[in-house]
PDB file of N, CA and C in Angstrom:
ATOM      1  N   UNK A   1      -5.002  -1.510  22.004  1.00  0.00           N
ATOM      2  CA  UNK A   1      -4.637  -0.864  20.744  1.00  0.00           C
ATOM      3  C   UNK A   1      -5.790   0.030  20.307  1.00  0.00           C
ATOM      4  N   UNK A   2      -5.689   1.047  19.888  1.00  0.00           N
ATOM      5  CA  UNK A   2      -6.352   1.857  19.614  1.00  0.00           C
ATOM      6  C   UNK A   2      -7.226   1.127  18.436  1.00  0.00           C
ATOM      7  N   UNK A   3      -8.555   1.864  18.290  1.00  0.00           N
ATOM      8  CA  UNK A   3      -9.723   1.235  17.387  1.00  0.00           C
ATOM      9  C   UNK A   3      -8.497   1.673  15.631  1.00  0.00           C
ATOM     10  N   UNK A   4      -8.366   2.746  15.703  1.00  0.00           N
ATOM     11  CA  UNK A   4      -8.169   3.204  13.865  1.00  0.00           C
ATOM     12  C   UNK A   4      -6.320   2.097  13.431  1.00  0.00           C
ATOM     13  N   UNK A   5      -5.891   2.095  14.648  1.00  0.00           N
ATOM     14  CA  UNK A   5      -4.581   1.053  14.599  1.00  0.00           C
ATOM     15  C   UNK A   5      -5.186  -0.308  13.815  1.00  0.00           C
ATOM     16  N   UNK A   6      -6.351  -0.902  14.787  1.00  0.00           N
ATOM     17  CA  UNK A   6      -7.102  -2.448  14.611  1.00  0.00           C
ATOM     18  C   UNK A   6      -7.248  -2.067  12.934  1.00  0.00           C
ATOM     19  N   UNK A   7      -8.217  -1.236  12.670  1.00  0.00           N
ATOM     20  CA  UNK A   7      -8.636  -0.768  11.425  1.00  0.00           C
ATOM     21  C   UNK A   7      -7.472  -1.271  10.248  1.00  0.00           C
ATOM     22  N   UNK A   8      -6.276  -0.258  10.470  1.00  0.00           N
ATOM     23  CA  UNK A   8      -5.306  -0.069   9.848  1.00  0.00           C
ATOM     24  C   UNK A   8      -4.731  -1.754   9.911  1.00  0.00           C
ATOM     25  N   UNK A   9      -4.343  -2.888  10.972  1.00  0.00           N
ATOM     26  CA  UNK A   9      -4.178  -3.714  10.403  1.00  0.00           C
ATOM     27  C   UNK A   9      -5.177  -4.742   9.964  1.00  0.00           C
ATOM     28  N   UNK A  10      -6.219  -4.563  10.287  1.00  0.00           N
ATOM     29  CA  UNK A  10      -7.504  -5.503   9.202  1.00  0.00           C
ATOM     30  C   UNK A  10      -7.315  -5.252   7.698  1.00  0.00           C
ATOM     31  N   UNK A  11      -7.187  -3.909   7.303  1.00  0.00           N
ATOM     32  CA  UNK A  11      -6.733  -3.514   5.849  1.00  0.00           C
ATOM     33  C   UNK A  11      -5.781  -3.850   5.689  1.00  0.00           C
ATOM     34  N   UNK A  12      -4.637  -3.841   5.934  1.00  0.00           N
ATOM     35  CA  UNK A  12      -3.826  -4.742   5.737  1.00  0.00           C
ATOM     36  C   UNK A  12      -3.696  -6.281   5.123  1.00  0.00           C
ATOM     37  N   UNK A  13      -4.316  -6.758   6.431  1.00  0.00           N
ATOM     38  CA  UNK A  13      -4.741  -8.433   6.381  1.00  0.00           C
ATOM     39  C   UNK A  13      -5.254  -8.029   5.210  1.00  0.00           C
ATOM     40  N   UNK A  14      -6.193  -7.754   4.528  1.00  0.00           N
ATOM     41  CA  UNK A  14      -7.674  -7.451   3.592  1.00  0.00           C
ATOM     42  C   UNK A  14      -6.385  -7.753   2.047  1.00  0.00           C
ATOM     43  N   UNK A  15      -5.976  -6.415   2.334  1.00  0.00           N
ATOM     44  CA  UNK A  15      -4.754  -6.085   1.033  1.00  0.00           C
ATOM     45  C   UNK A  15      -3.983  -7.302   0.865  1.00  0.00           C
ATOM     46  N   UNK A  16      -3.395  -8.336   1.888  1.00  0.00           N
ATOM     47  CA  UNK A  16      -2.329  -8.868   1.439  1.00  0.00           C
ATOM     48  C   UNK A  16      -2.948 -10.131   0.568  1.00  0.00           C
ATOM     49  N   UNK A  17      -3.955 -10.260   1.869  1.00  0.00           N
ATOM     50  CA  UNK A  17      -4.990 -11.348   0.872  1.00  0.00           C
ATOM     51  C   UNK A  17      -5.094 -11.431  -0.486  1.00  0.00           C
ATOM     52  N   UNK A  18      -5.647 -10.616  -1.097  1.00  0.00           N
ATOM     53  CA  UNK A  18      -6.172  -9.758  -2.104  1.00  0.00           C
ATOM     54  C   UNK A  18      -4.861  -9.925  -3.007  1.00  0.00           C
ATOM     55  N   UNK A  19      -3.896  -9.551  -2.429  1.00  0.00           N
ATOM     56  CA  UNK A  19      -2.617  -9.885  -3.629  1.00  0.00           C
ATOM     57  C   UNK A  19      -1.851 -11.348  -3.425  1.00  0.00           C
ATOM     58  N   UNK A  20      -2.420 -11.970  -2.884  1.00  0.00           N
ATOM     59  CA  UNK A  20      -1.941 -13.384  -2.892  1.00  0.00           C
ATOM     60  C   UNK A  20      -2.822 -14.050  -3.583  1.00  0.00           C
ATOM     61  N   UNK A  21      -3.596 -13.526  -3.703  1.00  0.00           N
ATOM     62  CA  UNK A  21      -4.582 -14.509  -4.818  1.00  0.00           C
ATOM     63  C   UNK A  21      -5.059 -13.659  -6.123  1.00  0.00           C
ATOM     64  N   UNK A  22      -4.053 -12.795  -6.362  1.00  0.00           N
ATOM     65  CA  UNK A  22      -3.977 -12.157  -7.547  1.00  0.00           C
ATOM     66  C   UNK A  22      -2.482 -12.522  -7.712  1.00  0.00           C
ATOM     67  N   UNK A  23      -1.710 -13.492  -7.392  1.00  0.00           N
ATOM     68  CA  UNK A  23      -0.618 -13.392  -8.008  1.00  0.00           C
ATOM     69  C   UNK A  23       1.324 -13.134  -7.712  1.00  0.00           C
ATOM     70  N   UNK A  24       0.368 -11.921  -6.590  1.00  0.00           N
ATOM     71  CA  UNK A  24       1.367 -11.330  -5.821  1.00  0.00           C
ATOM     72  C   UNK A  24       2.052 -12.136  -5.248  1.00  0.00           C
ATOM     73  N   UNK A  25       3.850 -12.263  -4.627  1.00  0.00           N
ATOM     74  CA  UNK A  25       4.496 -12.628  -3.592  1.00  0.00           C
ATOM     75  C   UNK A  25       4.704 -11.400  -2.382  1.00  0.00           C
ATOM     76  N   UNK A  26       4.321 -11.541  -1.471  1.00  0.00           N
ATOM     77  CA  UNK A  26       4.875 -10.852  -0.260  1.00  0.00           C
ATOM     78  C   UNK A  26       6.089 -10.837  -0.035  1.00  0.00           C
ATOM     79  N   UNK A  27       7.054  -9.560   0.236  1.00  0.00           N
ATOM     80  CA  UNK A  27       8.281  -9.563   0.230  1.00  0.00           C
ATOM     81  C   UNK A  27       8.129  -9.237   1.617  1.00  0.00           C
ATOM     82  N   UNK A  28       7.584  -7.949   2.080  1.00  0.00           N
ATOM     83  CA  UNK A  28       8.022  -7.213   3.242  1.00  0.00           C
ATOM     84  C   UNK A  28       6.634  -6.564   3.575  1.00  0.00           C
ATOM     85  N   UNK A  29       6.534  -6.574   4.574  1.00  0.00           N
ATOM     86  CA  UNK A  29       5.155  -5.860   5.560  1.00  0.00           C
ATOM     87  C   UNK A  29       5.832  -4.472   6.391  1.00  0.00           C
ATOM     88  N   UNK A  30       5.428  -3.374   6.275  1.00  0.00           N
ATOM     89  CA  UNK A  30       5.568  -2.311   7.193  1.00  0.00           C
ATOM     90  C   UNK A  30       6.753  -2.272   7.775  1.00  0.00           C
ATOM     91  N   UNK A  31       7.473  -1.892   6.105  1.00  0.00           N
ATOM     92  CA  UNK A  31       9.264  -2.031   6.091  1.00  0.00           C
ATOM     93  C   UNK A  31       9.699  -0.735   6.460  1.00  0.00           C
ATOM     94  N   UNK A  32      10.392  -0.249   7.128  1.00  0.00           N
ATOM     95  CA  UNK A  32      10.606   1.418   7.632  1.00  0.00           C
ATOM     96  C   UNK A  32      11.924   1.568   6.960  1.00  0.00           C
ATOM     97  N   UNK A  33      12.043   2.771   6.224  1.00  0.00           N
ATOM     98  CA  UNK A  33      13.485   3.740   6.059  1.00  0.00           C
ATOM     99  C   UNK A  33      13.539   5.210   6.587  1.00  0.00           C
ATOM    100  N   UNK A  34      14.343   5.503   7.802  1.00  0.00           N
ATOM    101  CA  UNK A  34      13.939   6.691   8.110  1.00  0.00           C
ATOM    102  C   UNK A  34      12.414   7.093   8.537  1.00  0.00           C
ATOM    103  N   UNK A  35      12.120   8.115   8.070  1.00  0.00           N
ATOM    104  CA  UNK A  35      10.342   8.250   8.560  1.00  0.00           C
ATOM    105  C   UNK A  35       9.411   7.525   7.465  1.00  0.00           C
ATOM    106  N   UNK A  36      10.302   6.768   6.593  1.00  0.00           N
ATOM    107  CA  UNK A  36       9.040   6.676   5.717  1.00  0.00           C
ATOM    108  C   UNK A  36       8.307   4.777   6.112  1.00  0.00           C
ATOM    109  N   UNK A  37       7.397   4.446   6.282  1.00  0.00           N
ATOM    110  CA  UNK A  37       7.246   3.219   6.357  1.00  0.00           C
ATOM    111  C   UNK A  37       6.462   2.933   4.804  1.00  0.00           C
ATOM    112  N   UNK A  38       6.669   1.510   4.237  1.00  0.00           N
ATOM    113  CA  UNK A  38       5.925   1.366   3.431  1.00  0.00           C
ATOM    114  C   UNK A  38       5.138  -0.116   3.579  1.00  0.00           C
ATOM    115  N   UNK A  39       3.839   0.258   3.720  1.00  0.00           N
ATOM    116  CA  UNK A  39       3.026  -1.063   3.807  1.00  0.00           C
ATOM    117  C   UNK A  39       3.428  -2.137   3.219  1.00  0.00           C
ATOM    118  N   UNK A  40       3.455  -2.470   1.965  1.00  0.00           N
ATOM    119  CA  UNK A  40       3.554  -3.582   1.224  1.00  0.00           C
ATOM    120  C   UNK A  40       3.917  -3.674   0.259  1.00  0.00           C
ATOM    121  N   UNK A  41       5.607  -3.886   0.460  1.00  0.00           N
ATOM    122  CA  UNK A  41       6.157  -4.687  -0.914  1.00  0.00           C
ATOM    123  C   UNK A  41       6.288  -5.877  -1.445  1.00  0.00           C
ATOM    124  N   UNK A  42       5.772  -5.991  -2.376  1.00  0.00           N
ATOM    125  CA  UNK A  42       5.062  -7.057  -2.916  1.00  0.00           C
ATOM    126  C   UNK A  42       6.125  -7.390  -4.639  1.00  0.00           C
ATOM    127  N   UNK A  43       6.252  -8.620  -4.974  1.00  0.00           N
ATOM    128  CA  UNK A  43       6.602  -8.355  -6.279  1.00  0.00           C
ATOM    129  C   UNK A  43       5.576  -9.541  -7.434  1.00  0.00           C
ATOM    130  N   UNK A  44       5.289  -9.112  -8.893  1.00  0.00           N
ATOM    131  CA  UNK A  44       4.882 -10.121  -9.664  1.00  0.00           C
ATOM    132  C   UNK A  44       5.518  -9.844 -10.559  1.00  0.00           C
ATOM    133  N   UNK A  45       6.132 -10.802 -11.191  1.00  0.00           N
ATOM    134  CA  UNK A  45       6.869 -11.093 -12.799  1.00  0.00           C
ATOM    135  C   UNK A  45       7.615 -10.445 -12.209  1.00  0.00           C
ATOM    136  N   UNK A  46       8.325  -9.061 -12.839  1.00  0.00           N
ATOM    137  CA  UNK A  46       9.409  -8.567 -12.947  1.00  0.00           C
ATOM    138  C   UNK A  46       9.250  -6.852 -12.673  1.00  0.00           C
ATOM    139  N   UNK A  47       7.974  -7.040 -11.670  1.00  0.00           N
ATOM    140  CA  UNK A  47       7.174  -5.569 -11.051  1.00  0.00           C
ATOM    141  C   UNK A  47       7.607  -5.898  -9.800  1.00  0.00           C
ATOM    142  N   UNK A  48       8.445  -4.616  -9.141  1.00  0.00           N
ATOM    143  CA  UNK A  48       7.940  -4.564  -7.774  1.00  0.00           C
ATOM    144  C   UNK A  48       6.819  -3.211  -7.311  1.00  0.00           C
ATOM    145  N   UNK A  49       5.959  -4.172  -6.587  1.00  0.00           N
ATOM    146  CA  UNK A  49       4.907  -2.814  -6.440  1.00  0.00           C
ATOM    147  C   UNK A  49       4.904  -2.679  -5.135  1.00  0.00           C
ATOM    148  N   UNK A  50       4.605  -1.004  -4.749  1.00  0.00           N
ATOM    149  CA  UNK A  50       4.809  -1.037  -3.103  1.00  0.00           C
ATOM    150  C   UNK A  50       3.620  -0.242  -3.275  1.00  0.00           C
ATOM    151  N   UNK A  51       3.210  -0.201  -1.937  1.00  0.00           N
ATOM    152  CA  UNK A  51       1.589  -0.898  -1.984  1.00  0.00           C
ATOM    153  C   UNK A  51       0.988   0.113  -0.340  1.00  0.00           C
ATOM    154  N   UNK A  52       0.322   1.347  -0.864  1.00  0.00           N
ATOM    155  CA  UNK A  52      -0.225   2.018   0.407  1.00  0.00           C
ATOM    156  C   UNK A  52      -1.227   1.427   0.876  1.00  0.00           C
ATOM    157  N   UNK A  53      -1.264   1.409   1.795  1.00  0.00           N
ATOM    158  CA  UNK A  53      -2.685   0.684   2.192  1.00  0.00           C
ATOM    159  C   UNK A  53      -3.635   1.706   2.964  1.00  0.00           C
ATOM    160  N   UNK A  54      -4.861   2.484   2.715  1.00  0.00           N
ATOM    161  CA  UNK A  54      -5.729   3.024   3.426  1.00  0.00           C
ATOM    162  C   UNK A  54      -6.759   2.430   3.575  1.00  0.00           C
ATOM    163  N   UNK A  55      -7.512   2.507   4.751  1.00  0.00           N
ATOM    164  CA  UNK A  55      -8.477   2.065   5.185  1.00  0.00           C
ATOM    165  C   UNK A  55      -9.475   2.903   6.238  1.00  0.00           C
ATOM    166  N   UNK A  56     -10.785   2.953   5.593  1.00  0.00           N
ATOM    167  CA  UNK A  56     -11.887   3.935   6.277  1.00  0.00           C
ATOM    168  C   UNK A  56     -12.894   3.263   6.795  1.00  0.00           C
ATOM    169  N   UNK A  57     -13.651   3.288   7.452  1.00  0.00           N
ATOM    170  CA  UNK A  57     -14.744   2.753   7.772  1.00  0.00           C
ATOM    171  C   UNK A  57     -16.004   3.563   7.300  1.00  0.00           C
ATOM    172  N   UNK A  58     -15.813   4.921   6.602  1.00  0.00           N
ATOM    173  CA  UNK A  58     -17.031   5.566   5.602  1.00  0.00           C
ATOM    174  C   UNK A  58     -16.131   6.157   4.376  1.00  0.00           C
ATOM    175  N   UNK A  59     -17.237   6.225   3.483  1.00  0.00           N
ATOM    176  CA  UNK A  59     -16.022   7.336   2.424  1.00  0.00           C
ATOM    177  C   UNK A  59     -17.062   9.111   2.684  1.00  0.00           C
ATOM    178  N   UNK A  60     -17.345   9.350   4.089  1.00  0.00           N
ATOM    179  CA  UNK A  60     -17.803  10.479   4.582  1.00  0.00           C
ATOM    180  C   UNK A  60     -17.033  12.037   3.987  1.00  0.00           C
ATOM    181  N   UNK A  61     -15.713  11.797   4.128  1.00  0.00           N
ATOM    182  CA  UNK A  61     -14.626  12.729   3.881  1.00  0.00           C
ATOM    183  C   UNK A  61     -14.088  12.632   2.860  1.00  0.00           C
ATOM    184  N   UNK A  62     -14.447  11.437   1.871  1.00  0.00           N
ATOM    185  CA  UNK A  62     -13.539  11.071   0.895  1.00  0.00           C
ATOM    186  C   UNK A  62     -12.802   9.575   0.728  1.00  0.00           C
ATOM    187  N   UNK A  63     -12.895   9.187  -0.447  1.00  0.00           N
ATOM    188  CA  UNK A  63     -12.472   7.785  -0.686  1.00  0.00           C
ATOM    189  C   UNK A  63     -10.833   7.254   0.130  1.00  0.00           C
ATOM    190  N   UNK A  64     -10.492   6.257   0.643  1.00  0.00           N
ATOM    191  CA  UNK A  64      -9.306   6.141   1.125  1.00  0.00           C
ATOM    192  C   UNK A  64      -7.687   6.669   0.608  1.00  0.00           C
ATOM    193  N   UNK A  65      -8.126   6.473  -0.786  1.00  0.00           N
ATOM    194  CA  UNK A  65      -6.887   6.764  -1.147  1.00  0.00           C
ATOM    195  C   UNK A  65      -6.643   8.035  -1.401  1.00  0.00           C
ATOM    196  N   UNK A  66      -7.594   8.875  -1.349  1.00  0.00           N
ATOM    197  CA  UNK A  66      -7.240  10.195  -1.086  1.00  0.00           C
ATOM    198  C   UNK A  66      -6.835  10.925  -0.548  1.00  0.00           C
ATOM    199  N   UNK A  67      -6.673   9.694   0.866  1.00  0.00           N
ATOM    200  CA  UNK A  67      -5.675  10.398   1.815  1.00  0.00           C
ATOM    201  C   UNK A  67      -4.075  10.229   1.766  1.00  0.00           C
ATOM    202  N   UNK A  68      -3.467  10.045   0.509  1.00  0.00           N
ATOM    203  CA  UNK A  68      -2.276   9.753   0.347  1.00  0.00           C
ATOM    204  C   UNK A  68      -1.603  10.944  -0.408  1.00  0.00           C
ATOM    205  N   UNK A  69      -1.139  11.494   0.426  1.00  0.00           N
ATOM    206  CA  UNK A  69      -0.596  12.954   0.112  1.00  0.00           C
ATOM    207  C   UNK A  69       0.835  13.037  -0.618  1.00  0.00           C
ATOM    208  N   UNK A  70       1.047  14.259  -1.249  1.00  0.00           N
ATOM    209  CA  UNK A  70       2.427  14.376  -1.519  1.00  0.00           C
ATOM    210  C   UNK A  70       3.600  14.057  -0.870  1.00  0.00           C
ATOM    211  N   UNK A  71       3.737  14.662   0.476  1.00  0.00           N
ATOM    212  CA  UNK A  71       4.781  14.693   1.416  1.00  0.00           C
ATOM    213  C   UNK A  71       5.152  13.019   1.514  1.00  0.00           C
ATOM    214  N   UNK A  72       3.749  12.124   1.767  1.00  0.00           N
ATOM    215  CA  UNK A  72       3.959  10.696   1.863  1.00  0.00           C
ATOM    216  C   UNK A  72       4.399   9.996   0.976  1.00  0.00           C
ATOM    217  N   UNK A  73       4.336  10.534  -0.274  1.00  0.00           N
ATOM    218  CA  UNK A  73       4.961   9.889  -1.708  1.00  0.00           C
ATOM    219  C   UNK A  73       6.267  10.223  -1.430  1.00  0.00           C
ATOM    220  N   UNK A  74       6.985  11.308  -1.213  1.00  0.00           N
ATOM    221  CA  UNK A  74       8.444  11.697  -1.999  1.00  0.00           C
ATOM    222  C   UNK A  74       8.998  10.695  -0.462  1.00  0.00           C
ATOM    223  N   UNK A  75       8.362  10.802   0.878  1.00  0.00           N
ATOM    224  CA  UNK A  75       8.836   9.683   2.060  1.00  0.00           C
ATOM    225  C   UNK A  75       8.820   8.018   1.048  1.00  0.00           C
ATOM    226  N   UNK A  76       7.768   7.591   0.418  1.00  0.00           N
ATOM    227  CA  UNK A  76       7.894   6.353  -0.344  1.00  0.00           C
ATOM    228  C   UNK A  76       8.794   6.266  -1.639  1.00  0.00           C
ATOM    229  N   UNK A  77       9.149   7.266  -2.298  1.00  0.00           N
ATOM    230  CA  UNK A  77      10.168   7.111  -3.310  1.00  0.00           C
ATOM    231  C   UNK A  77      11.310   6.985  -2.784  1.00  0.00           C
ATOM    232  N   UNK A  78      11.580   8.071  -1.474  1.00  0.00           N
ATOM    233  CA  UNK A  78      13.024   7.329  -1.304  1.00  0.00           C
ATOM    234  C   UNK A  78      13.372   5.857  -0.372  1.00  0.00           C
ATOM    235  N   UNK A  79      12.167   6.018   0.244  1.00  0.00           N
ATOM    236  CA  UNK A  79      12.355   4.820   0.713  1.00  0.00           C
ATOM    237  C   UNK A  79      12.962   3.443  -0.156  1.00  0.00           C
ATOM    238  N   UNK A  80      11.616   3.492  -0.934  1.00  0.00           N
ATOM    239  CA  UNK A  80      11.550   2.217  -2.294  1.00  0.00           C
ATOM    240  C   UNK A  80      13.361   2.376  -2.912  1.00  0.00           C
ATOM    241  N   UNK A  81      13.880   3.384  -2.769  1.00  0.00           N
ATOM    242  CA  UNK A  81      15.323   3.952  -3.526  1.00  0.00           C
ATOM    243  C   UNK A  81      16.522   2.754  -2.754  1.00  0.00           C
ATOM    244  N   UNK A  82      16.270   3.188  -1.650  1.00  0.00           N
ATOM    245  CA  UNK A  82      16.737   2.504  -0.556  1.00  0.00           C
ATOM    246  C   UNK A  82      17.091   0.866  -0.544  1.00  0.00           C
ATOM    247  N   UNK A  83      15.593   0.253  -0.771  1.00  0.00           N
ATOM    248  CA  UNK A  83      15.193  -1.217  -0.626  1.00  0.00           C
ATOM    249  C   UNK A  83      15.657  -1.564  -1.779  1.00  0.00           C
ATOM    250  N   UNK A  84      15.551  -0.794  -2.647  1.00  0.00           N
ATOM    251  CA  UNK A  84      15.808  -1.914  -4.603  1.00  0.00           C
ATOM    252  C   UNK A  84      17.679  -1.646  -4.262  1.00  0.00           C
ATOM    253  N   UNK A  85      18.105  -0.448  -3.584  1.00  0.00           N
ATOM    254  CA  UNK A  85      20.026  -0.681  -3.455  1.00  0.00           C
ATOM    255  C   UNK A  85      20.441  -1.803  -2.631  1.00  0.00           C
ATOM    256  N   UNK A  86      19.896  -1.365  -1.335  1.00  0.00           N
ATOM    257  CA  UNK A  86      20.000  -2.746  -0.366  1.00  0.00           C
ATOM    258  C   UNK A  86      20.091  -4.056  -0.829  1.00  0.00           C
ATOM    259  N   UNK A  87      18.841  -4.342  -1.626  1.00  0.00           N
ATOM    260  CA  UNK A  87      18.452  -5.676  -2.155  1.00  0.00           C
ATOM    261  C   UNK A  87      19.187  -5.546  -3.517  1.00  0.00           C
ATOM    262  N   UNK A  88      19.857  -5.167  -4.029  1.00  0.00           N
ATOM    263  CA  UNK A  88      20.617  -5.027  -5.415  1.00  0.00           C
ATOM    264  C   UNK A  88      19.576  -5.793  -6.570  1.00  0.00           C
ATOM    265  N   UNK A  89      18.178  -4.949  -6.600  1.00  0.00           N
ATOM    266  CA  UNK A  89      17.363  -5.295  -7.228  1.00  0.00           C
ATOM    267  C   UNK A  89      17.147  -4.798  -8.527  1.00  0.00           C
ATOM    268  N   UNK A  90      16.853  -5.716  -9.457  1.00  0.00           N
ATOM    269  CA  UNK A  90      16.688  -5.392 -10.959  1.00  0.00           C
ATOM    270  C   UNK A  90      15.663  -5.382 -11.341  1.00  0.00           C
ATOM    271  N   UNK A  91      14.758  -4.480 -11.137  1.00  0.00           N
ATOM    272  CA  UNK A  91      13.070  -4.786 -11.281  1.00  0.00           C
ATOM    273  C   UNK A  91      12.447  -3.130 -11.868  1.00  0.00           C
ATOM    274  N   UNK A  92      11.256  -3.457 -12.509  1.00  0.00           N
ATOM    275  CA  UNK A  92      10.676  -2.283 -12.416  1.00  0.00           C
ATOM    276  C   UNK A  92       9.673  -1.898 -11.243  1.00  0.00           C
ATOM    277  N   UNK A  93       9.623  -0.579 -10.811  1.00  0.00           N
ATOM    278  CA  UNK A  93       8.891  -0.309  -9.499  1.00  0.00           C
ATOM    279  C   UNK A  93       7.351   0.341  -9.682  1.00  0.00           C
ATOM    280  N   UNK A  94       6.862   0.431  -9.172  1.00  0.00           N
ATOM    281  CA  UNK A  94       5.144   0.601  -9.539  1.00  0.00           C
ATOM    282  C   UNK A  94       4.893   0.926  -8.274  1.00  0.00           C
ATOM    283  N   UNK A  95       4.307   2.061  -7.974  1.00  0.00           N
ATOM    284  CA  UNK A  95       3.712   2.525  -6.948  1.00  0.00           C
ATOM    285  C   UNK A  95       2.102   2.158  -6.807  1.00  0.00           C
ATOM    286  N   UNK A  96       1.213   2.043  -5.751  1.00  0.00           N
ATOM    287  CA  UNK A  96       0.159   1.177  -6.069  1.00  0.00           C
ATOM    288  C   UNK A  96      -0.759   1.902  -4.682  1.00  0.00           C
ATOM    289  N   UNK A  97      -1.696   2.373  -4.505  1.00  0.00           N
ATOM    290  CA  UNK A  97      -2.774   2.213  -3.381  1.00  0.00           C
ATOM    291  C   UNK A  97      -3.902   1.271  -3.710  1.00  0.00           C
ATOM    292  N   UNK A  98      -4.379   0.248  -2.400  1.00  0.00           N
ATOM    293  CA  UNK A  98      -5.322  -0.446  -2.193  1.00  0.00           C
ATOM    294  C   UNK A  98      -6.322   0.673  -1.069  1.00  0.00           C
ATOM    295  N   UNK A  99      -7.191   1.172  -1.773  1.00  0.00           N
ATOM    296  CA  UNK A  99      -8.067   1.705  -0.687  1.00  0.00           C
ATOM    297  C   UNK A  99      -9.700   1.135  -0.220  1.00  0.00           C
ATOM    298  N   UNK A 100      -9.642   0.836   0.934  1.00  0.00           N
ATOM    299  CA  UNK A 100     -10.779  -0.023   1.605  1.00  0.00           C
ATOM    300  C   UNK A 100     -11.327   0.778   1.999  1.00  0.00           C
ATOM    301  N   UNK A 101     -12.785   0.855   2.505  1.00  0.00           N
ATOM    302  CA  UNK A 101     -13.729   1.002   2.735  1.00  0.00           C
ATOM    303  C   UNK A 101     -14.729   0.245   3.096  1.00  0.00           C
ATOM    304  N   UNK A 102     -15.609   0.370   4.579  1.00  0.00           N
ATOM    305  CA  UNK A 102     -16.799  -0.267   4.780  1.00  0.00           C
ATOM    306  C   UNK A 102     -18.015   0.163   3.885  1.00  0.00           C
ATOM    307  N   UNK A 103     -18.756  -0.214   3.971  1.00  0.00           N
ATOM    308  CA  UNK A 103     -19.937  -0.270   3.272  1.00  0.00           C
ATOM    309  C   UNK A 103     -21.195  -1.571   3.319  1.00  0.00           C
ATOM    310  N   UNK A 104     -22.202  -0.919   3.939  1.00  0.00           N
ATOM    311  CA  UNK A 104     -23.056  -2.055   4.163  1.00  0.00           C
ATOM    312  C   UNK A 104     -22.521  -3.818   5.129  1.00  0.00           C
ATOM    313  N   UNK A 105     -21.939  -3.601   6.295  1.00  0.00           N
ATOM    314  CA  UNK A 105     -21.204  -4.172   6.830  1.00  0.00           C
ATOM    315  C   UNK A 105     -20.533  -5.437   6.431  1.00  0.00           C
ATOM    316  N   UNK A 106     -19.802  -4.513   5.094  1.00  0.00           N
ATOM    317  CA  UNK A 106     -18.585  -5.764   4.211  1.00  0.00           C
ATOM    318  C   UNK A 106     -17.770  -4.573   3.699  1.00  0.00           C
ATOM    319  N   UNK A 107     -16.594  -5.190   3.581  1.00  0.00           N
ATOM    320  CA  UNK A 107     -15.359  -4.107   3.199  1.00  0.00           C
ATOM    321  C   UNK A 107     -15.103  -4.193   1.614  1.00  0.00           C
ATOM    322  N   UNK A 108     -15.297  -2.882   0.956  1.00  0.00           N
ATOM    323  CA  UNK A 108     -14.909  -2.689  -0.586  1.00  0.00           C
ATOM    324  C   UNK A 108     -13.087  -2.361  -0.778  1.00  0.00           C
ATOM    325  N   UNK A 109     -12.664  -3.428  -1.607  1.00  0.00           N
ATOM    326  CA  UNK A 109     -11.427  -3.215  -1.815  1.00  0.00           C
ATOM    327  C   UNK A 109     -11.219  -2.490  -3.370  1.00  0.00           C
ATOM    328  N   UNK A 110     -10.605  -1.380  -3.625  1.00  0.00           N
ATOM    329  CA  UNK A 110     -10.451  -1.319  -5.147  1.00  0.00           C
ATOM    330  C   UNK A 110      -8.609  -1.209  -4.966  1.00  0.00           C
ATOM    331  N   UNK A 111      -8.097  -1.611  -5.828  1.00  0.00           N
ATOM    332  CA  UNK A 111      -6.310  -1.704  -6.482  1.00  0.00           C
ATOM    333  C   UNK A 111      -6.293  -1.054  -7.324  1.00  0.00           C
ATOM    334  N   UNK A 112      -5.640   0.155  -7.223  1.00  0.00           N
ATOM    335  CA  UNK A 112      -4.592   1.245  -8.067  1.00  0.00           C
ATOM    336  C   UNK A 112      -3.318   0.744  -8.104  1.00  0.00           C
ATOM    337  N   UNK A 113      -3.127   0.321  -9.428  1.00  0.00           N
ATOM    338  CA  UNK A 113      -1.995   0.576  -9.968  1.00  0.00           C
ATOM    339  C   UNK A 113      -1.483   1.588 -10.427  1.00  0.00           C
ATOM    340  N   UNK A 114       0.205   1.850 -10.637  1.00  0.00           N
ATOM    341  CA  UNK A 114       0.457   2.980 -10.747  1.00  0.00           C
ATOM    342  C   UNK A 114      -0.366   4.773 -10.096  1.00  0.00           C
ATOM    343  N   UNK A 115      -0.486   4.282  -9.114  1.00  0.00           N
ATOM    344  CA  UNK A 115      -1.773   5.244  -8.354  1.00  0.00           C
ATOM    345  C   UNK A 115      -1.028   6.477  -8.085  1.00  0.00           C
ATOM    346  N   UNK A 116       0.319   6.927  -8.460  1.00  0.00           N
ATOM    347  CA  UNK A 116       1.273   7.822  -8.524  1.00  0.00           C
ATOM    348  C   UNK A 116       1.391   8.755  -9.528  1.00  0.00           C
ATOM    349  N   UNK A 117       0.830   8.246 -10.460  1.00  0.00           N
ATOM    350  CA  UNK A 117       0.878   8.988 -12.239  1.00  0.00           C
ATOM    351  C   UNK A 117      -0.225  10.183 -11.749  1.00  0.00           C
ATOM    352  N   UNK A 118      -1.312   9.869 -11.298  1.00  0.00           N
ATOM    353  CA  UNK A 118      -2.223  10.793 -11.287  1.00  0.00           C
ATOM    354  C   UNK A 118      -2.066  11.645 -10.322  1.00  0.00           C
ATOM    355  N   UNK A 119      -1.181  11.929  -9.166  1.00  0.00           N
ATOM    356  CA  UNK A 119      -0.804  12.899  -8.650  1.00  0.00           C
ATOM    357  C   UNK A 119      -0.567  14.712  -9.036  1.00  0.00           C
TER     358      UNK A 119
END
């Protein structure tokens, strides 16, 4: 497997952690609709949050979540459109990036909520 694949699921692992002991339930891991995949839908109380996950090993180029572009959002809105019909879900939805980063050989996690507003 390629090194930035390994990367991509250590952040992962990192993220889900991270929301299981904040609270979170894990619904779905690297759920695909069409082209869009979405890392992690997750729900608490009466939030479902779906959940980008980036992961860098420098912030050389820029912090992780900066690499979450437009084109990849309107792929995650319809996706998320998709999953709450399927699942005939009654929830509010919250878009969310967890962006990781190495640093000093330990990984910095920060959680954006609503990480969509500021687009």
């Amino acid at each position: 497997m390629a090194t930035h694949n390994e990367l991509g699921q250590l952040g992962e692992g990192l993220a889900i952690d991270f929301l299981q002991k904040n609270g979170y339930k894990i619904l779905e891991t690297n759920w695909f609709f069409n082209k869009a995949e979405i890392d992690i839908i997750a729900q608490k109380e009466n939030t479902l949050a779906i959940i980008e996950v980036k992961t860098r090993t420098n912030t050389d180029f820029g912090l992780p979540q900066d690499f979450v572009k437009p084109k990849k959002i309107q792929l995650l809105v319809k996706a998320v459109n998709q999953y709450v019909e399927q699942n005939s879900l009654d929830v509010e939805v919250r878009f969310d990036i967890i962006g990781i980063h190495k640093e000093d050989n330990q990984f910095i996690l920060e959680h954006l909520e609503d990480a969509f507003l500021h687009f």
